[in-house]
C-alpha atoms as a PDB file:
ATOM      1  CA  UNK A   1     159.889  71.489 111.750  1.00  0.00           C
ATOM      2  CA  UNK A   2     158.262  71.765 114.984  1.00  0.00           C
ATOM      3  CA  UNK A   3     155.390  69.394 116.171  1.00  0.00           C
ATOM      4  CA  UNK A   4     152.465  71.782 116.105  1.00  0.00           C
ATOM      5  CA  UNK A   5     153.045  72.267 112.245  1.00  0.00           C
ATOM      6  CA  UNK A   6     153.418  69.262 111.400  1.00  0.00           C
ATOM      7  CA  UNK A   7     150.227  68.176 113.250  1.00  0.00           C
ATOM      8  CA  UNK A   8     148.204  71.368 110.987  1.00  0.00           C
ATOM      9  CA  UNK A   9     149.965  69.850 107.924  1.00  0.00           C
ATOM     10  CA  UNK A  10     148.871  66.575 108.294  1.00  0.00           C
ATOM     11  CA  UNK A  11     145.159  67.785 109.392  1.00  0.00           C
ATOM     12  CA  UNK A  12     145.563  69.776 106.212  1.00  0.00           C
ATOM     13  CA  UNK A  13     146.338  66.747 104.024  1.00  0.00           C
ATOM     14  CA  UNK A  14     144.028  64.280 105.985  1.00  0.00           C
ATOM     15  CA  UNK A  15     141.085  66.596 104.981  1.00  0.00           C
ATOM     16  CA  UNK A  16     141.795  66.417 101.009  1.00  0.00           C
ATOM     17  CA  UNK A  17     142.692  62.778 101.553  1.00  0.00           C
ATOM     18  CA  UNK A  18     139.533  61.963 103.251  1.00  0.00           C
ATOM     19  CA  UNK A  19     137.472  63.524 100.721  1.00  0.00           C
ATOM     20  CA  UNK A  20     139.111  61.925  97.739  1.00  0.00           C
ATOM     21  CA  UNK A  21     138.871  58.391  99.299  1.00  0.00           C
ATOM     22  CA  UNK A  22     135.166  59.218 100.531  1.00  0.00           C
ATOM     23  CA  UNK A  23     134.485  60.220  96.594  1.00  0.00           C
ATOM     24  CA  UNK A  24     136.186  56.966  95.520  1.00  0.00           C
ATOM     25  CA  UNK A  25     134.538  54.929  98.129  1.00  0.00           C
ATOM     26  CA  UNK A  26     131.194  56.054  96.669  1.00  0.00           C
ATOM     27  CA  UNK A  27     131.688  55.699  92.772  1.00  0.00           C
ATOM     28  CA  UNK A  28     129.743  52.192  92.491  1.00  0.00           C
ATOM     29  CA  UNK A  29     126.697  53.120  94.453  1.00  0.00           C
ATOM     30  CA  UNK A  30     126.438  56.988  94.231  1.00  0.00           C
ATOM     31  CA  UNK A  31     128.464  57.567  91.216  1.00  0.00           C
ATOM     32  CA  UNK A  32     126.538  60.997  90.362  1.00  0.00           C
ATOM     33  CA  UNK A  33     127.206  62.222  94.086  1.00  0.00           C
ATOM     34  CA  UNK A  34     130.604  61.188  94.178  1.00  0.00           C
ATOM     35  CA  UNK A  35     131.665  62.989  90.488  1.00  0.00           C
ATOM     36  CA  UNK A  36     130.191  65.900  92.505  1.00  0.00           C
ATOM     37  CA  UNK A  37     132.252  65.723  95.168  1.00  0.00           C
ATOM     38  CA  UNK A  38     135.266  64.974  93.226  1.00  0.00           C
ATOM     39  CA  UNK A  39     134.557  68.355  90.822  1.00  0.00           C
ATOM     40  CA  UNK A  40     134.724  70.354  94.640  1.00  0.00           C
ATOM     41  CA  UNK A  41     137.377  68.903  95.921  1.00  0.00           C
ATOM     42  CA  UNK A  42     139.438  69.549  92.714  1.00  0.00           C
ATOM     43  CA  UNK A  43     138.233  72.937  92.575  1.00  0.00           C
ATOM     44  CA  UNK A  44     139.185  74.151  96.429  1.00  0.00           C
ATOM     45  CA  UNK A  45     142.313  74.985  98.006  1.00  0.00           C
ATOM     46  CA  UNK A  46     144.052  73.042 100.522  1.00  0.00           C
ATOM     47  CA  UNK A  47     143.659  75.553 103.537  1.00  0.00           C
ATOM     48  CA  UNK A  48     139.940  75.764 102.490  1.00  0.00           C
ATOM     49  CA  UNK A  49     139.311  72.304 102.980  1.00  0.00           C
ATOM     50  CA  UNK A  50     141.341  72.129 105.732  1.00  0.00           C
ATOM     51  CA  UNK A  51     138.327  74.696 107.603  1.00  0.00           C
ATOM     52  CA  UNK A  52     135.880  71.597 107.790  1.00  0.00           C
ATOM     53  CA  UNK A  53     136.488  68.069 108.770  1.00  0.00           C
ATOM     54  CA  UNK A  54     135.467  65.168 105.899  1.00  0.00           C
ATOM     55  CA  UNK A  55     131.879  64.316 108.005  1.00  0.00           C
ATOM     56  CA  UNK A  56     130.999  68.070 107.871  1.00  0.00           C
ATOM     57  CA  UNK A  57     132.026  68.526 104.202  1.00  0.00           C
ATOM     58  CA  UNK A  58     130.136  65.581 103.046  1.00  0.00           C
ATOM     59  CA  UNK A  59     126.848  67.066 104.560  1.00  0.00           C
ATOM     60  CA  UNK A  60     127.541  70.026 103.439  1.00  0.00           C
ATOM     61  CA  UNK A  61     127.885  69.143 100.182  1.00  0.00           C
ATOM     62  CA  UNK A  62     124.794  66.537 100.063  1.00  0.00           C
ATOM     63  CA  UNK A  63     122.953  69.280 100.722  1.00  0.00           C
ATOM     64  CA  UNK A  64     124.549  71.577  97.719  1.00  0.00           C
ATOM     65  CA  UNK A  65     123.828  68.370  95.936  1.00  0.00           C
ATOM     66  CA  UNK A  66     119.646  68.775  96.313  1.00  0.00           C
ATOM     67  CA  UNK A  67     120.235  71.979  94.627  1.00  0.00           C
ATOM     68  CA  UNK A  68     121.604  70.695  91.343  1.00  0.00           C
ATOM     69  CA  UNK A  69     118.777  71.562  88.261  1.00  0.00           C
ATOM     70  CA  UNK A  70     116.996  74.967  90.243  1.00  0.00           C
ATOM     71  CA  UNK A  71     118.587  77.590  87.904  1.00  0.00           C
ATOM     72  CA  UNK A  72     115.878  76.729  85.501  1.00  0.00           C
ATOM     73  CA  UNK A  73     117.212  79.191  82.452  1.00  0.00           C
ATOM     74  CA  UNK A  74     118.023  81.859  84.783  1.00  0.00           C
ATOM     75  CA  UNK A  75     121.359  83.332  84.243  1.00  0.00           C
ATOM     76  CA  UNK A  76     122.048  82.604  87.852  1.00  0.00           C
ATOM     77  CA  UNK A  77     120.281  81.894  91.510  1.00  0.00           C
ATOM     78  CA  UNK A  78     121.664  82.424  94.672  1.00  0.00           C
ATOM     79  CA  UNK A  79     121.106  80.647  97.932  1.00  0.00           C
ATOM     80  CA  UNK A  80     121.818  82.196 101.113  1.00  0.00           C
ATOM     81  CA  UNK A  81     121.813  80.601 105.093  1.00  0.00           C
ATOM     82  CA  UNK A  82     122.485  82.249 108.245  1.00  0.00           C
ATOM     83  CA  UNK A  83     124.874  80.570 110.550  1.00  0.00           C
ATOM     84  CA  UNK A  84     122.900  77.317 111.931  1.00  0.00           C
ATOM     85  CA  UNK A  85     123.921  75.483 115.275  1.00  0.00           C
ATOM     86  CA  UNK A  86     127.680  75.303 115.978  1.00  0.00           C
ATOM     87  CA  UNK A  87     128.220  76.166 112.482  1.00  0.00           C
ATOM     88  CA  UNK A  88     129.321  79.946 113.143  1.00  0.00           C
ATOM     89  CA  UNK A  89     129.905  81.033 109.169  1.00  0.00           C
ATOM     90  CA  UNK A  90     127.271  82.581 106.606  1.00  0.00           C
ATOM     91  CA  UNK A  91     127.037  80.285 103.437  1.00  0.00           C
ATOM     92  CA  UNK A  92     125.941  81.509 100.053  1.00  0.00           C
ATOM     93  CA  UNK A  93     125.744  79.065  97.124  1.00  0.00           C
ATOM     94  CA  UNK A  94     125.588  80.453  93.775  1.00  0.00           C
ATOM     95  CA  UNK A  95     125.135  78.497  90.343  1.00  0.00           C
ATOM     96  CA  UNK A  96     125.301  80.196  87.106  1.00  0.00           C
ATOM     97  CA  UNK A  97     126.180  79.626  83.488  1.00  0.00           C
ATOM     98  CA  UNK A  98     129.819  79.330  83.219  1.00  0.00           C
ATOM     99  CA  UNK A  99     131.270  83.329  82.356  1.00  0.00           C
ATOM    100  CA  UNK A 100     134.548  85.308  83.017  1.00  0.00           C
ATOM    101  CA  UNK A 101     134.935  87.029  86.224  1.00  0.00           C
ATOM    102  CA  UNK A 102     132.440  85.213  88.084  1.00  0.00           C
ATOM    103  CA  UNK A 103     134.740  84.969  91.443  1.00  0.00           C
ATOM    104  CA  UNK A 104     136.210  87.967  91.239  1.00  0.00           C
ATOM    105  CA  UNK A 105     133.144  90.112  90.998  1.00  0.00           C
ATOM    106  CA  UNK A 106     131.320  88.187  93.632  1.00  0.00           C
ATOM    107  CA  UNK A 107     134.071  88.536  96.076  1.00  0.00           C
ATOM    108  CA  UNK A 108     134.583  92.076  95.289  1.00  0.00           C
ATOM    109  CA  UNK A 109     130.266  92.166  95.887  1.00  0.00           C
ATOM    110  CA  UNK A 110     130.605  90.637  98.992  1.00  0.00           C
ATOM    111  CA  UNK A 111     133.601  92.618 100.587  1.00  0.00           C
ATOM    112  CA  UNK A 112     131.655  96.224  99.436  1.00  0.00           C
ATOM    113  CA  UNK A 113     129.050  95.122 102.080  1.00  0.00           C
ATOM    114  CA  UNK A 114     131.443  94.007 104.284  1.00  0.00           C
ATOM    115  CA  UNK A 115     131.881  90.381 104.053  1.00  0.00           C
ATOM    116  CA  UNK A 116     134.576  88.409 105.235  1.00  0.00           C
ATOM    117  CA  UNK A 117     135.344  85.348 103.239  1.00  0.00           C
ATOM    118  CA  UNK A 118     136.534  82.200 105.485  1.00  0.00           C
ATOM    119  CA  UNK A 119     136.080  79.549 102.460  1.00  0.00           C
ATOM    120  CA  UNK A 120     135.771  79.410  98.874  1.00  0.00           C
ATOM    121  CA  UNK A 121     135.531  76.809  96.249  1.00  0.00           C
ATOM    122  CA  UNK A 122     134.496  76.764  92.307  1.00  0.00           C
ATOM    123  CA  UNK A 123     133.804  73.881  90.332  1.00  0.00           C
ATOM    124  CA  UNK A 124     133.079  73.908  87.179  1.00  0.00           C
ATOM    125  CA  UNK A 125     130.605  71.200  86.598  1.00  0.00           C
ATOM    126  CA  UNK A 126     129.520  69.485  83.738  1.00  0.00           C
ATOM    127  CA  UNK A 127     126.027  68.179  83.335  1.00  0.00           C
ATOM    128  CA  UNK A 128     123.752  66.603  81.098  1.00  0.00           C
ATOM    129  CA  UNK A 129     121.007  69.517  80.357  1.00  0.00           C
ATOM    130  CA  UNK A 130     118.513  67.061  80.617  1.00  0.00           C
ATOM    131  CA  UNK A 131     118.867  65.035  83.701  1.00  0.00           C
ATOM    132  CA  UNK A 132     121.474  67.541  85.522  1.00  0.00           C
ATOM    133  CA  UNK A 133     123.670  64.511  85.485  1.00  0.00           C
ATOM    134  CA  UNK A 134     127.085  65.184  86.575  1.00  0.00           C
ATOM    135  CA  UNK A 135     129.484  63.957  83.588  1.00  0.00           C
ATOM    136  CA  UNK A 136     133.577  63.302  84.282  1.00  0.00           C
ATOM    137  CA  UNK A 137     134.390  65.716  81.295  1.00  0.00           C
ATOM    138  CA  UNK A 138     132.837  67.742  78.747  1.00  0.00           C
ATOM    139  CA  UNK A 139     130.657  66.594  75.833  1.00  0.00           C
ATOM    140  CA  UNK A 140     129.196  67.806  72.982  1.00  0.00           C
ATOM    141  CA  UNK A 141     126.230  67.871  74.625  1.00  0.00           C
ATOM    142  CA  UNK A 142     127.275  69.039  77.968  1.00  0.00           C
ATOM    143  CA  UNK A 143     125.820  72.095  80.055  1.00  0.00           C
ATOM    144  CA  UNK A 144     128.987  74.060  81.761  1.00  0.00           C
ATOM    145  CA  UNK A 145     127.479  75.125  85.364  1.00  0.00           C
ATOM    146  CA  UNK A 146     129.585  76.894  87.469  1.00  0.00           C
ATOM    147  CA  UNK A 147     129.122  76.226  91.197  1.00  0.00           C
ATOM    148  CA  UNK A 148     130.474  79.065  93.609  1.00  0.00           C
ATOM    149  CA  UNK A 149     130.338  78.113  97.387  1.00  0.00           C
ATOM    150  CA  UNK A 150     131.620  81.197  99.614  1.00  0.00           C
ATOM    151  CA  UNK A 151     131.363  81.141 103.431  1.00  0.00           C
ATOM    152  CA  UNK A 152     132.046  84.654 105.279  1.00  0.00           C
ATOM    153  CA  UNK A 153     132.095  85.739 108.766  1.00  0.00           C
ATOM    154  CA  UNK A 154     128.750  86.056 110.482  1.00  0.00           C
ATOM    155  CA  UNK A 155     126.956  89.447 108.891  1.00  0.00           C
ATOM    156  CA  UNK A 156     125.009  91.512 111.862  1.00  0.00           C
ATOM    157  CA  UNK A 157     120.917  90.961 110.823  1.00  0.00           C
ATOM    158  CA  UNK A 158     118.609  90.061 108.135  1.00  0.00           C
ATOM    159  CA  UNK A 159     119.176  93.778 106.497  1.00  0.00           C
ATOM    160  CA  UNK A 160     122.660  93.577 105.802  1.00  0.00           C
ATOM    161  CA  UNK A 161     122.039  89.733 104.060  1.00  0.00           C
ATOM    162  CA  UNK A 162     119.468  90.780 102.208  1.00  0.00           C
ATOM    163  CA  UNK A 163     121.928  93.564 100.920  1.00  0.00           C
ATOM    164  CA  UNK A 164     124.547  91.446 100.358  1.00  0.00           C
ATOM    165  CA  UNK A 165     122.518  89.134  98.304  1.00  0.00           C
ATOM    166  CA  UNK A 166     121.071  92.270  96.316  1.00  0.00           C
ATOM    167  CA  UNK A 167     124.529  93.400  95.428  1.00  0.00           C
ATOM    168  CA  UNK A 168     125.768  90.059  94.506  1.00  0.00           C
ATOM    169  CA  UNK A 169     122.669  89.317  92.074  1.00  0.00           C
ATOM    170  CA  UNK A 170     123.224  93.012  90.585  1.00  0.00           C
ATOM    171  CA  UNK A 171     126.691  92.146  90.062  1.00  0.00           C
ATOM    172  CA  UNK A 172     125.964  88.636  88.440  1.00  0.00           C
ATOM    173  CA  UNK A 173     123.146  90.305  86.293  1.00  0.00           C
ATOM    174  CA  UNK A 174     125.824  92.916  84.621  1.00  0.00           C
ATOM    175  CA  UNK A 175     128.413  89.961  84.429  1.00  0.00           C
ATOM    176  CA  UNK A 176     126.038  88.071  82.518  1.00  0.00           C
ATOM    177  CA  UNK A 177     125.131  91.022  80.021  1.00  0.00           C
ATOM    178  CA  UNK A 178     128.577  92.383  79.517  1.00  0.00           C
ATOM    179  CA  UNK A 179     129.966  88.625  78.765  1.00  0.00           C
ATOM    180  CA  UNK A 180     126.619  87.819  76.441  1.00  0.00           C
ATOM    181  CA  UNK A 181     127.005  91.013  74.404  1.00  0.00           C
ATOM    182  CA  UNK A 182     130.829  91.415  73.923  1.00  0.00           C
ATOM    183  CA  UNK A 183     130.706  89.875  70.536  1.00  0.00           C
ATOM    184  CA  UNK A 184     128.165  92.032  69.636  1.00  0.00           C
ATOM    185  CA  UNK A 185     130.194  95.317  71.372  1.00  0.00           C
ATOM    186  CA  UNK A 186     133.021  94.384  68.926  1.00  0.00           C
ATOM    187  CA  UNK A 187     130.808  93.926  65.597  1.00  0.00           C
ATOM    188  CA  UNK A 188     129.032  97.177  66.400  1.00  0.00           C
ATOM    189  CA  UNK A 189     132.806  98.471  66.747  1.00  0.00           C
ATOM    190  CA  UNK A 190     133.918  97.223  63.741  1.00  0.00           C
ATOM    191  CA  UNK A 191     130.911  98.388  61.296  1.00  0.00           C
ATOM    192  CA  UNK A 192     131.653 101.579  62.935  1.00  0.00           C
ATOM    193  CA  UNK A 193     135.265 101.882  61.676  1.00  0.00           C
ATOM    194  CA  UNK A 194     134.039 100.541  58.007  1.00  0.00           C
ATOM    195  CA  UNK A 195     131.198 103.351  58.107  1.00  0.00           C
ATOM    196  CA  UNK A 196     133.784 105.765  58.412  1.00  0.00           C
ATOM    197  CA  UNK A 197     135.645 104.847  55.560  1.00  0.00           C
ATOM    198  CA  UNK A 198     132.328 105.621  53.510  1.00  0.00           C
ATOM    199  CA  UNK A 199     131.392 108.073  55.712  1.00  0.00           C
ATOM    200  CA  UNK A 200     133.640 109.668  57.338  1.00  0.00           C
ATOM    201  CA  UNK A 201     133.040 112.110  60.215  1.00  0.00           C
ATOM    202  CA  UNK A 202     133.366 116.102  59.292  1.00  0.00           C
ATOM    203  CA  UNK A 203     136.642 116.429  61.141  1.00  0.00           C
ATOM    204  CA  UNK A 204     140.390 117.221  59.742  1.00  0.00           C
ATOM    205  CA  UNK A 205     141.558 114.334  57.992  1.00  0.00           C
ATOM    206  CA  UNK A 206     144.350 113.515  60.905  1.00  0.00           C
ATOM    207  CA  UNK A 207     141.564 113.266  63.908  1.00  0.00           C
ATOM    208  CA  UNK A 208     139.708 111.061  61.726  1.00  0.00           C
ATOM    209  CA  UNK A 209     142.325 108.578  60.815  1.00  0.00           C
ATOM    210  CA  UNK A 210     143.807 108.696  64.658  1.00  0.00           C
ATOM    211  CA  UNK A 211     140.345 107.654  65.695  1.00  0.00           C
ATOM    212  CA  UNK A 212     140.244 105.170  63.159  1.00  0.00           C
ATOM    213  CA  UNK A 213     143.490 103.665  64.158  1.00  0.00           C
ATOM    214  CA  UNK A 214     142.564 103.670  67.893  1.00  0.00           C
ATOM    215  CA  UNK A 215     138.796 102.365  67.151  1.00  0.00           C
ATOM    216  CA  UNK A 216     140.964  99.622  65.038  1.00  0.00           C
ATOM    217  CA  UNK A 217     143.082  98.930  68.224  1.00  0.00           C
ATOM    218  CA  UNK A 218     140.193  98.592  70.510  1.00  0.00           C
ATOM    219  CA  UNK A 219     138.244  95.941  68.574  1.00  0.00           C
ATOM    220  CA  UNK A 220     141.360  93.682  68.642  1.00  0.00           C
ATOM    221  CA  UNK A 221     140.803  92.401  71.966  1.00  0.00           C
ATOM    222  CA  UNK A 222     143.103  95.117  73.516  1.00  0.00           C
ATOM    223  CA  UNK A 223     140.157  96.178  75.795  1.00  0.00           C
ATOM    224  CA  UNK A 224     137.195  94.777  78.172  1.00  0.00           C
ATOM    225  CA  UNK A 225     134.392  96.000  77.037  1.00  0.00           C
ATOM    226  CA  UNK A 226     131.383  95.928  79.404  1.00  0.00           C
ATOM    227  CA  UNK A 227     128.162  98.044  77.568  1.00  0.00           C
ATOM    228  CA  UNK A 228     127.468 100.014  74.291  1.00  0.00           C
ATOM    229  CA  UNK A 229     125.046 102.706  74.010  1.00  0.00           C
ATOM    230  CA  UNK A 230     124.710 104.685  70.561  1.00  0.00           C
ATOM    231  CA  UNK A 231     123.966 108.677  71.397  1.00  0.00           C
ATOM    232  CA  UNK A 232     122.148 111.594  69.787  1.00  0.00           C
ATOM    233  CA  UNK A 233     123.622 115.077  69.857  1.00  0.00           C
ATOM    234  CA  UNK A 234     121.081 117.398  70.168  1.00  0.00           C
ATOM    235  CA  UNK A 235     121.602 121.436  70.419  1.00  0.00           C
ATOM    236  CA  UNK A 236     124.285 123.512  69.656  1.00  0.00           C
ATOM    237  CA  UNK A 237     127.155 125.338  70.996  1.00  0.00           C
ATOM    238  CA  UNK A 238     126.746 125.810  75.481  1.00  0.00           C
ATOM    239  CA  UNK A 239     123.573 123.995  74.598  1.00  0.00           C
ATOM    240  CA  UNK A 240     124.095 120.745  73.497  1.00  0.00           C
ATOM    241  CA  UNK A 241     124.073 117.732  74.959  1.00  0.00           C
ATOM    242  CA  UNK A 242     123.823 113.825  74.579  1.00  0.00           C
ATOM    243  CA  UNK A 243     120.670 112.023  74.466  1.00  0.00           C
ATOM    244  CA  UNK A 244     120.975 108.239  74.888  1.00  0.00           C
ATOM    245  CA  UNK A 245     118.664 106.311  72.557  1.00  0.00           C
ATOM    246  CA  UNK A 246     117.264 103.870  74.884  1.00  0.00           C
ATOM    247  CA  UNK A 247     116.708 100.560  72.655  1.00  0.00           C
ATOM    248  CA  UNK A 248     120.523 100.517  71.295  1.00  0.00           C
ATOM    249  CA  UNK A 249     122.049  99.923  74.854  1.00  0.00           C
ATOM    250  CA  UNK A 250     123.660  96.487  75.056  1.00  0.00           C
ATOM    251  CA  UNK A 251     126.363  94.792  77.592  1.00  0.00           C
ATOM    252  CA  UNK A 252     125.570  96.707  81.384  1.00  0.00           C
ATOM    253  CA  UNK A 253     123.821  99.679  79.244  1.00  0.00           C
ATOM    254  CA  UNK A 254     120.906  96.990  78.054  1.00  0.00           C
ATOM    255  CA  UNK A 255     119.478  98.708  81.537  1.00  0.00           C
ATOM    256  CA  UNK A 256     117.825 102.092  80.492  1.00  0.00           C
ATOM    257  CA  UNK A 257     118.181 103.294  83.850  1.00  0.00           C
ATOM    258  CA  UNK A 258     122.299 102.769  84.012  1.00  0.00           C
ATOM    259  CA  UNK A 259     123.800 105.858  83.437  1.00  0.00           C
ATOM    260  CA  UNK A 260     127.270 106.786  83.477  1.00  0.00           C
ATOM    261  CA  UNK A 261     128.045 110.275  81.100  1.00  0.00           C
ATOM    262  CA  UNK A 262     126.057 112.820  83.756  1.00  0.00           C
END
């Protein structure tokens, strides 16, 4: 191995070394902090800490820190700040209740308005829902707060951040409703297949039970579902057509205004 990688290796290691002995170094007099920082360090890869030195890290992070507790019931709130002094990256910090595809949809939000991501890190923290406390494992009583801290490539003005941050909260606001509701998307699902067998549609007999079976297939976890909308045909023939009835939309469709069958 030649010298120059070994030197990037060992600044690589050093990094997550520093951090971990900084985090232990702290647990008698800022043992909340220092859980913190232990939950990030954890939670990032090795080339992403290796970006930042340990002294720029730990300021970053104190500063993270202040913004423990600010959700305040929302399903999410996201911090944004421009590139400040030598600092030439865009940081957005984004806590939320813990949900699937949290990273992936943010990062996919970020690069459809162009982002480029230079660092990325997601702990899941827990806390006490009281004091925001950070605890060294789940409890019973225990909050699950997911923490996502991207840093992209400085974006061109203030009208392509505030886009950025728009499509990011619309993203986390349909992440939230399709992972809230899925239980519910099933249930409906199901009731609908047991109607049928009471009920069933005026159809041949075959069609019916193929739909049945595939219905059936569906609500075993075999597909993602994301929003739920019952429908009203009205009209006949060249005529009719399907007329959403607002108040049953749940998942993404809970939004009146989302519509997808033009």
């Amino acid at each position: 191995m030649v010298k120059g990688a070994m030197a990037v290796m060992d600044m690589v290691v050093d990094t997550r070394r520093g951090m971990l002995e900084r985090a232990a170094g702290l647990r008698e007099t800022e043992p909340n902090f220092a859980r913190f920082m232990l939950a990030m360090v954890n939670a990032t890869e090795t080339d992403d800490l290796s970006t930042y030195s340990p002294d720029v890290l730990e300021t970053m992070l104190r500063k993270t820190y202040t913004r423990l507790g600010k959700r305040e019931g929302r399903s999410h709130v996201i911090f944004d700040f421009p590139p400040e002094g030598t600092e030439q990256s865009e940081h957005f910090e984004i806590f939320s209740t813990d949900m699937p595809f949290i990273v992936d949809s943010v990062l996919a939000a970020i690069r459809a308005k162009g982002g480029k991501i230079r660092f990325l890190s997601h702990p899941v923290l827990h806390l006490d829902p009281e004091s925001h406390r950070v605890l060294d494992a789940e409890a019973p009583v225990s909050i699950n707060e997911s923490l996502l801290m991207v840093h992209i490539a400085p974006l061109e003005d203030a009208e392509q951040r505030a886009a950025m941050v728009a499509e990011i909260d619309g993203t986390l606001t349909e992440v939230y409703r399709a992972t809230r509701s899925w239980r519910t998307m099933l249930e409906r699902l199901r009731r609908v297949v047991e109607d049928w067998k009471l009920n069933p549609p005026r159809a041949p007999a075959p069609a019916v039970q193929e739909a049945k079976e595939f219905l059936g297939w569906l609500a075993e976890h075999n597909f993602t579902f994301l929003g739920m909308r019952e429908y009203r045909l009205d009209g006949e023939g060249d005529q009719a057509r399907l007329v959403p009835l607002v108040t049953s939309g749940i998942g993404i469709l809970e939004d009146k205004d989302f519509h997808f069958l033009r």
